[in-house]
Protein backbone atom coordinates (compact mmCIF):
# COMPACT_ATOMS: atom_id res chain seq x y z
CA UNK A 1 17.06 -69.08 28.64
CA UNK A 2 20.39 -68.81 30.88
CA UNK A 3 21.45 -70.16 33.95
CA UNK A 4 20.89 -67.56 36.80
CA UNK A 5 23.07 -69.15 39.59
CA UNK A 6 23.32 -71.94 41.80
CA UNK A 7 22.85 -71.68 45.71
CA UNK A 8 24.87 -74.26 47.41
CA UNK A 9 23.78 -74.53 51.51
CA UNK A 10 26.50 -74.12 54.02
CA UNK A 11 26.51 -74.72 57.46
CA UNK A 12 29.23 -71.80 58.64
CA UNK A 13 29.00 -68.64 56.24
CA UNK A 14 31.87 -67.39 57.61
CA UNK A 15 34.08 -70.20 56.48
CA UNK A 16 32.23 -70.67 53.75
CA UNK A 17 32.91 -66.97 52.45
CA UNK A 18 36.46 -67.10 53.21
CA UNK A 19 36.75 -70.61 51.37
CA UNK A 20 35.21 -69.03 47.88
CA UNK A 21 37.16 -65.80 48.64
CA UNK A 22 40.35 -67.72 48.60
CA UNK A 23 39.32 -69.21 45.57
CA UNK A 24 38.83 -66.06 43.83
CA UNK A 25 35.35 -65.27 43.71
CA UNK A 26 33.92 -61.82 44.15
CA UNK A 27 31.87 -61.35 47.44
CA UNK A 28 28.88 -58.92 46.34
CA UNK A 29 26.22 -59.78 48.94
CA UNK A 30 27.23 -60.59 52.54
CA UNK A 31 24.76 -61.40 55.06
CA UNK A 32 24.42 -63.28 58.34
CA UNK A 33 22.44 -65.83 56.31
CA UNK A 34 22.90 -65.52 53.00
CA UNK A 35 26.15 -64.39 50.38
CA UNK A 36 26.08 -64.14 46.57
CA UNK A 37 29.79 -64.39 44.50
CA UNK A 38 30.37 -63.16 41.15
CA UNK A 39 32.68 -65.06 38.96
CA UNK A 40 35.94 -63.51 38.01
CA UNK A 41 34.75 -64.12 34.22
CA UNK A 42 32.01 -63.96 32.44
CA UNK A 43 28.65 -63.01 33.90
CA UNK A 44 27.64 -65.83 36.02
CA UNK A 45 27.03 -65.68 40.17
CA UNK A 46 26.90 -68.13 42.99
CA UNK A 47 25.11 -68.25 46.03
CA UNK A 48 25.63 -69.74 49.87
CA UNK A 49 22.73 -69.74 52.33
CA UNK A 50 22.97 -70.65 55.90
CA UNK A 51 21.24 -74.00 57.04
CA UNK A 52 20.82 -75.11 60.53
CA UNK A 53 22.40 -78.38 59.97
CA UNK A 54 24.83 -79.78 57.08
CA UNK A 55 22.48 -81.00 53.78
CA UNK A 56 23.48 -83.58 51.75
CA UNK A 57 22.20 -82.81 48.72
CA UNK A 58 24.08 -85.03 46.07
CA UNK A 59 24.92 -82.06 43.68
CA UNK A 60 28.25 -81.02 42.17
CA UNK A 61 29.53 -77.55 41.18
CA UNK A 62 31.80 -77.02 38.27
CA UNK A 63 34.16 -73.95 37.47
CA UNK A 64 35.58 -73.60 34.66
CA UNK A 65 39.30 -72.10 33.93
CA UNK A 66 41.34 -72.51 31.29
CA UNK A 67 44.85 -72.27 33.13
CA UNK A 68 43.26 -75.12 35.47
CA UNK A 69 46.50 -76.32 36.36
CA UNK A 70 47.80 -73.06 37.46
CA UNK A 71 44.50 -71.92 39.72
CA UNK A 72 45.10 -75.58 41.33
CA UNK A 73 48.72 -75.43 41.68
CA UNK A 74 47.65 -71.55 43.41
CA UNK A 75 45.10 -72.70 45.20
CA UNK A 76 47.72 -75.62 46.57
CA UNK A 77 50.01 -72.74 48.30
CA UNK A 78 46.86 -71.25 49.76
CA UNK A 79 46.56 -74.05 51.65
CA UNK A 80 43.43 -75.34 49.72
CA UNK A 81 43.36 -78.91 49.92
CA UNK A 82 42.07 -81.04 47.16
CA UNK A 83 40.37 -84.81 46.62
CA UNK A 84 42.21 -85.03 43.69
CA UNK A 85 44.36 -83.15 41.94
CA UNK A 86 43.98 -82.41 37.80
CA UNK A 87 43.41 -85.75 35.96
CA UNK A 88 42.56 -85.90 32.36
CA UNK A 89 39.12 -87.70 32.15
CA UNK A 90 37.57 -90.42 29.99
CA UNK A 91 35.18 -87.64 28.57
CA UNK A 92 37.77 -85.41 27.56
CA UNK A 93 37.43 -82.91 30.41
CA UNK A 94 40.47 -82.59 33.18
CA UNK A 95 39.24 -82.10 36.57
CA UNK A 96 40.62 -81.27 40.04
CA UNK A 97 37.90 -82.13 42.67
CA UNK A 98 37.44 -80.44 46.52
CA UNK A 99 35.21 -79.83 48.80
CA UNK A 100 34.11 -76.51 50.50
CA UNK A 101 33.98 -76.35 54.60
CA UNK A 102 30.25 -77.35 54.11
CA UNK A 103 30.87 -80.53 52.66
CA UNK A 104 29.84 -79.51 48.77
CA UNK A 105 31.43 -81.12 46.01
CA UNK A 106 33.24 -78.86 43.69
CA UNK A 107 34.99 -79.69 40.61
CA UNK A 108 37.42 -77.13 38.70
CA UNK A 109 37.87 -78.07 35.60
CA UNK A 110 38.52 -77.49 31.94
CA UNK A 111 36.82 -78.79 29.31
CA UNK A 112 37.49 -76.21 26.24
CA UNK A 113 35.09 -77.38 22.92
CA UNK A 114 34.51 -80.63 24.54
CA UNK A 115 31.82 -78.86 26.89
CA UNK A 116 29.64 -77.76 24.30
CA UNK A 117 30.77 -80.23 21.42
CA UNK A 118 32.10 -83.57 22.78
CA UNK A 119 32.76 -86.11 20.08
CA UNK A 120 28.94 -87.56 21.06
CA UNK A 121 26.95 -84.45 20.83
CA UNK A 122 23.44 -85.26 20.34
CA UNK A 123 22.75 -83.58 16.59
CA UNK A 124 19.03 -81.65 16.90
């Protein structure tokens, strides 16, 4: 089994798309109502659709990069504005946190091994 994508709901696309544009995603389906991003590595996608009125739905997004402090610092002269800026975490991960024009929590992080393998990794 893999993860397909993740549709996150927005309440402009068209500020949405620029947002995840300026982030560096690949737009690869644009519609009034609907857009689909590829990610600049590996093979996973994203998805936005259009909702009447803003959702909150509780969920967080997480990219992964492992130059995270350069995509922030990037991002930063783009005029993206972050939550918080890269802090090295408790459980071993360092994460930058933002929010789109929607109102959806994304964090941009790296986590390297610790992802897969943290020190408390459940053995099956």
């Amino acid at each position: 089994m893999d993860l397909n994508q993740v549709t996150l709901p927005v309440f402009d696309m068209k500020k949405a798309v620029a947002f995840y544009q300026v982030l560096g995603f690949t737009l690869i389906v644009d519609t009034p109502h609907y857009a689909r991003f590829e990610c600049p590595m590996g093979q996973s996608t994203f998805s936005l659709s259009l909702e009447p009125e803003p959702i909150g739905n509780g969920a967080v997004i997480y990219f992964e990069h492992a130059e995270l402090d350069t995509w922030v610092n990037d991002l930063l002269a783009k005029g993206i504005e972050f939550a918080q800026l890269p802090t090295d975490e408790a459980y071993l991960w360092r994460e930058a946190i933002l929010f789109d024009p929607s109102g959806n929590k994304l964090k941009l992080y790296w986590a390297g091994d610790n992802r897969l393998n943290p020190p408390w990794r459940v053995n099956s």
